[in-house]
N, C-alpha and C. Protein backbone atom coordinates (compact mmCIF):
# COMPACT_ATOMS: atom_id res chain seq x y z
N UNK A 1 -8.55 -12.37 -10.86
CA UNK A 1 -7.20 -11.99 -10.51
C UNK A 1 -7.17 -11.23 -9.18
N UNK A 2 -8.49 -10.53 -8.84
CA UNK A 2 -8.37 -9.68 -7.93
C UNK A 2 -8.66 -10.77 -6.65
N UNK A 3 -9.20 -11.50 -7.10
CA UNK A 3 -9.21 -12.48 -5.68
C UNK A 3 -8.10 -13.23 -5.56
N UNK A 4 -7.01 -13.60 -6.22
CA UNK A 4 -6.41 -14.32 -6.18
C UNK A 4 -4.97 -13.27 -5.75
N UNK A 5 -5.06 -12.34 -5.67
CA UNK A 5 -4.28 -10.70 -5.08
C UNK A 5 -4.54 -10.99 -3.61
N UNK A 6 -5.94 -11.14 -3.57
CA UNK A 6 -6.42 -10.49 -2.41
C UNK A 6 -6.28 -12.07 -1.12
N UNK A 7 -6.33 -13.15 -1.83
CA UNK A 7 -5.44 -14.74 -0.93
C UNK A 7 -4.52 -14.75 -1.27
N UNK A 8 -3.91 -14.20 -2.11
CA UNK A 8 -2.00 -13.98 -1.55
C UNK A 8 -1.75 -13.34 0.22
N UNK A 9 -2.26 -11.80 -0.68
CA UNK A 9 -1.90 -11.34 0.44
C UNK A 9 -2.47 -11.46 1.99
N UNK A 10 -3.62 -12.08 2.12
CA UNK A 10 -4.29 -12.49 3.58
C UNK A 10 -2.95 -13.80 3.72
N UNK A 11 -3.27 -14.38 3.11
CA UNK A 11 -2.07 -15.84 3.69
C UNK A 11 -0.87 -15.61 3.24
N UNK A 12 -0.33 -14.67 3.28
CA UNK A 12 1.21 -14.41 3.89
C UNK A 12 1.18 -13.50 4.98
N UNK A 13 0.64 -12.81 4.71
CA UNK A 13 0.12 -11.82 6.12
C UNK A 13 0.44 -13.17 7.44
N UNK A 14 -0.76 -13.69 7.33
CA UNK A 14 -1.15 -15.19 7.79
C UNK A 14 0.06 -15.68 8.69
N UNK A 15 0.64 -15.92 7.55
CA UNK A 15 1.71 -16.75 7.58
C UNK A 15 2.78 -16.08 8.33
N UNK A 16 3.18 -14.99 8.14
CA UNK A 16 4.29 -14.24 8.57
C UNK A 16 4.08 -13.85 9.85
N UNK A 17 3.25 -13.58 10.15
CA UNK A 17 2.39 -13.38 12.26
C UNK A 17 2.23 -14.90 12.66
N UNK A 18 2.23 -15.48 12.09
CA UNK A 18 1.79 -17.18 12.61
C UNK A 18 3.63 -17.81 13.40
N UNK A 19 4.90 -16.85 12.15
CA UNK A 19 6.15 -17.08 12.13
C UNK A 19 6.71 -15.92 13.45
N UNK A 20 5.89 -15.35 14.01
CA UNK A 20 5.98 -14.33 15.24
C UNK A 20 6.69 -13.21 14.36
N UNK A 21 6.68 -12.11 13.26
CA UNK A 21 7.34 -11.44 12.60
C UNK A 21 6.44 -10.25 13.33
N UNK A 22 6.81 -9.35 13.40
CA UNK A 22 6.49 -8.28 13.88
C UNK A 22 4.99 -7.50 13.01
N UNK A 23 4.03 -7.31 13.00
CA UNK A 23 2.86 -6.74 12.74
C UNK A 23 3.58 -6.10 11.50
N UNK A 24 4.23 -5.34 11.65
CA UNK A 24 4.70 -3.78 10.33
C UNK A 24 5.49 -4.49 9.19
N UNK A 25 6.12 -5.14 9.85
CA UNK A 25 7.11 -6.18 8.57
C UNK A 25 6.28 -7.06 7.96
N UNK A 26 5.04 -7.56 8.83
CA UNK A 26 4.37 -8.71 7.97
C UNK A 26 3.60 -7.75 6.90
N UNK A 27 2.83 -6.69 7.08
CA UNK A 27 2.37 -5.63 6.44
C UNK A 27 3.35 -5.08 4.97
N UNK A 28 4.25 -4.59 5.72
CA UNK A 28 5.11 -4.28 4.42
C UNK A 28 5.78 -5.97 3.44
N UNK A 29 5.65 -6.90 4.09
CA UNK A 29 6.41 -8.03 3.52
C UNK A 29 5.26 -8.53 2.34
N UNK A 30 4.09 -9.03 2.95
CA UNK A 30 2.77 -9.26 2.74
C UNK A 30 2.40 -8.35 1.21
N UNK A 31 2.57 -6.94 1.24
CA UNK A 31 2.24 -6.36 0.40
C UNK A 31 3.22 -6.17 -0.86
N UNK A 32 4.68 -6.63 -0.58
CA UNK A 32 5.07 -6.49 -1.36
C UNK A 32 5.63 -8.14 -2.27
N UNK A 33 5.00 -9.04 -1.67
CA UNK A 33 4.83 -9.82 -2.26
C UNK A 33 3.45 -10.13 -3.04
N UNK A 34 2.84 -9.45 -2.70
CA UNK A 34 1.49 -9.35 -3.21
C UNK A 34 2.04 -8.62 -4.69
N UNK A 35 1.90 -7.59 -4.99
CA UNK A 35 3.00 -6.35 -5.97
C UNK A 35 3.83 -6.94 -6.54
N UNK A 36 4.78 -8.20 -6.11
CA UNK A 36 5.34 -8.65 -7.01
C UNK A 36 4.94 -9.95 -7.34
N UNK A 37 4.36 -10.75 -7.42
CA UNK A 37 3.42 -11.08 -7.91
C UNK A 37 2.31 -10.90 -9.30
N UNK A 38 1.42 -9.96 -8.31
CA UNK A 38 0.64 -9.53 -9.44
C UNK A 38 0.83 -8.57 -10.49
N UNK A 39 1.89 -7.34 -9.93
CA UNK A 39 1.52 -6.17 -10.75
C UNK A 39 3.10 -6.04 -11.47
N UNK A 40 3.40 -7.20 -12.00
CA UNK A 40 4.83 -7.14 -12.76
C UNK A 40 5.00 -6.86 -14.12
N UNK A 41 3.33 -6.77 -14.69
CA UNK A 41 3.03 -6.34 -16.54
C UNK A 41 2.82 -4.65 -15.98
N UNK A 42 3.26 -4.21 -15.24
CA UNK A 42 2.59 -2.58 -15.63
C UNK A 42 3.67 -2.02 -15.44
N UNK A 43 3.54 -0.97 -16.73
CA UNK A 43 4.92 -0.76 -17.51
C UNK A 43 5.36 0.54 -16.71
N UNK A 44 6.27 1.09 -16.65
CA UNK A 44 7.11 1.89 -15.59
C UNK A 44 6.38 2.99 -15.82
N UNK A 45 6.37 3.56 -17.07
CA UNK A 45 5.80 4.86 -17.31
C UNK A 45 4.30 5.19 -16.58
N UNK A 46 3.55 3.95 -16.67
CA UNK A 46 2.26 4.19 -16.02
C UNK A 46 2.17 4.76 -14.92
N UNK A 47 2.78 4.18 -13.61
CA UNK A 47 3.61 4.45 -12.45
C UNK A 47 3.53 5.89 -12.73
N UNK A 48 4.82 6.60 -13.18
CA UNK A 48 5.10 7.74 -13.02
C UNK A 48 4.25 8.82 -13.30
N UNK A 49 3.04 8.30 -14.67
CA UNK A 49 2.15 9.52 -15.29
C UNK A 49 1.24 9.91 -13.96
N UNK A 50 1.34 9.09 -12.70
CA UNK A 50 -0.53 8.85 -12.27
C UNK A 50 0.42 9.75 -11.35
N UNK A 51 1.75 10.11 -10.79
CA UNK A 51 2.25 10.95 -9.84
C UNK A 51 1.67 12.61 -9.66
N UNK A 52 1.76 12.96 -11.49
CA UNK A 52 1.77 14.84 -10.63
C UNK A 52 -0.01 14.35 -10.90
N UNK A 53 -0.98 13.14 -11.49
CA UNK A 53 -2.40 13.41 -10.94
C UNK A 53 -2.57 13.23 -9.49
N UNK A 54 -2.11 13.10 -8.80
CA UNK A 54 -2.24 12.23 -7.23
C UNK A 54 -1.43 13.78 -6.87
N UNK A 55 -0.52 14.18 -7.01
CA UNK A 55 -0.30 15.55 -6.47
C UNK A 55 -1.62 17.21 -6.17
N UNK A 56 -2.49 16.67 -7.70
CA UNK A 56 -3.45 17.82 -7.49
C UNK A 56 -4.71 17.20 -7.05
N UNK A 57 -4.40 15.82 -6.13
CA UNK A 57 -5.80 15.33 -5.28
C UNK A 57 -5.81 15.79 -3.96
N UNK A 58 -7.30 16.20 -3.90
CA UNK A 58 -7.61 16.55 -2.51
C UNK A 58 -7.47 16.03 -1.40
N UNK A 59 -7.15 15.00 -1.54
CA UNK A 59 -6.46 14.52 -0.53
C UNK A 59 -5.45 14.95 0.10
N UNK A 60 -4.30 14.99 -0.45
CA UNK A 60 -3.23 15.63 0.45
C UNK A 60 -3.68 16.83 1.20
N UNK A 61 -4.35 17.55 0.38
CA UNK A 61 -4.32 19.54 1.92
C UNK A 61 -5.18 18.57 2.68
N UNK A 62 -6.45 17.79 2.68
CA UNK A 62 -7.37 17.64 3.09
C UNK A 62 -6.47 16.66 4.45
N UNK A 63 -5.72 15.70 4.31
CA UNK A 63 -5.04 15.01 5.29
C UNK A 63 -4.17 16.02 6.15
N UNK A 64 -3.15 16.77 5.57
CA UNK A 64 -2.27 18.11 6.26
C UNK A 64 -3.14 19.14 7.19
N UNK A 65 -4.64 19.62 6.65
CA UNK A 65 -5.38 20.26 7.56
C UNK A 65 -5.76 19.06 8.45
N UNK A 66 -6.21 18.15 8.67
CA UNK A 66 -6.80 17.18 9.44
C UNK A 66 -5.37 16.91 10.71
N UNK A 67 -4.45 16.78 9.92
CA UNK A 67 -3.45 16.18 11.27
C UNK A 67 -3.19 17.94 11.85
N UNK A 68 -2.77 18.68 11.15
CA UNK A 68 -3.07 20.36 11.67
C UNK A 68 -4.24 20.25 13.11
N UNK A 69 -4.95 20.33 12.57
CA UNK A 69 -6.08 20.78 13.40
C UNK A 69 -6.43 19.53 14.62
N UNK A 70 -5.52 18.05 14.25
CA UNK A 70 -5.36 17.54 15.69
C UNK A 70 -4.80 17.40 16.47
N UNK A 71 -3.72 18.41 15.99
CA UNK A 71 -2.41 18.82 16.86
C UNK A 71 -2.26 19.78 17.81
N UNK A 72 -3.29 20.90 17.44
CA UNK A 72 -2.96 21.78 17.36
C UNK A 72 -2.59 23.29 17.38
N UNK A 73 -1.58 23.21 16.22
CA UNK A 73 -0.87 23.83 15.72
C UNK A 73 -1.76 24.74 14.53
């Protein structure tokens, strides 16, 4: 399934720059046909539980100090 995610989204990508669409639109277009597509069994709630875990990942300070400190400010 994951390969078949992963040639969606290269050949619309593909496809949509081949149609002269602008780089960012084929990106956002590309991916969200990819998403709808594949990920239409995952149930809403899942979505929402993984939010406040992704809030206490290190990631976020770790990105906010990084653009900080290449600014900077």
């Amino acid at each position: 399934m994951e390969l078949q995610a992963a040639i969606l989204l290269v050949v619309s990508f593909a496809l949509l720059l081949m149609f002269s669409v602008p780089v960012s639109y084929s990106i956002v277009a590309s991916a969200f046909i990819t998403i709808t597509a594949f990920l239409t069994d995952i149930p809403k709630n899942v979505s929402t539980m993984a939010l406040p875990e992704a809030e206490s990942s290190i990631t976020m300070p770790a990105t906010t100090a990084f653009s900080a400190s290449t600014t900077g400010e």
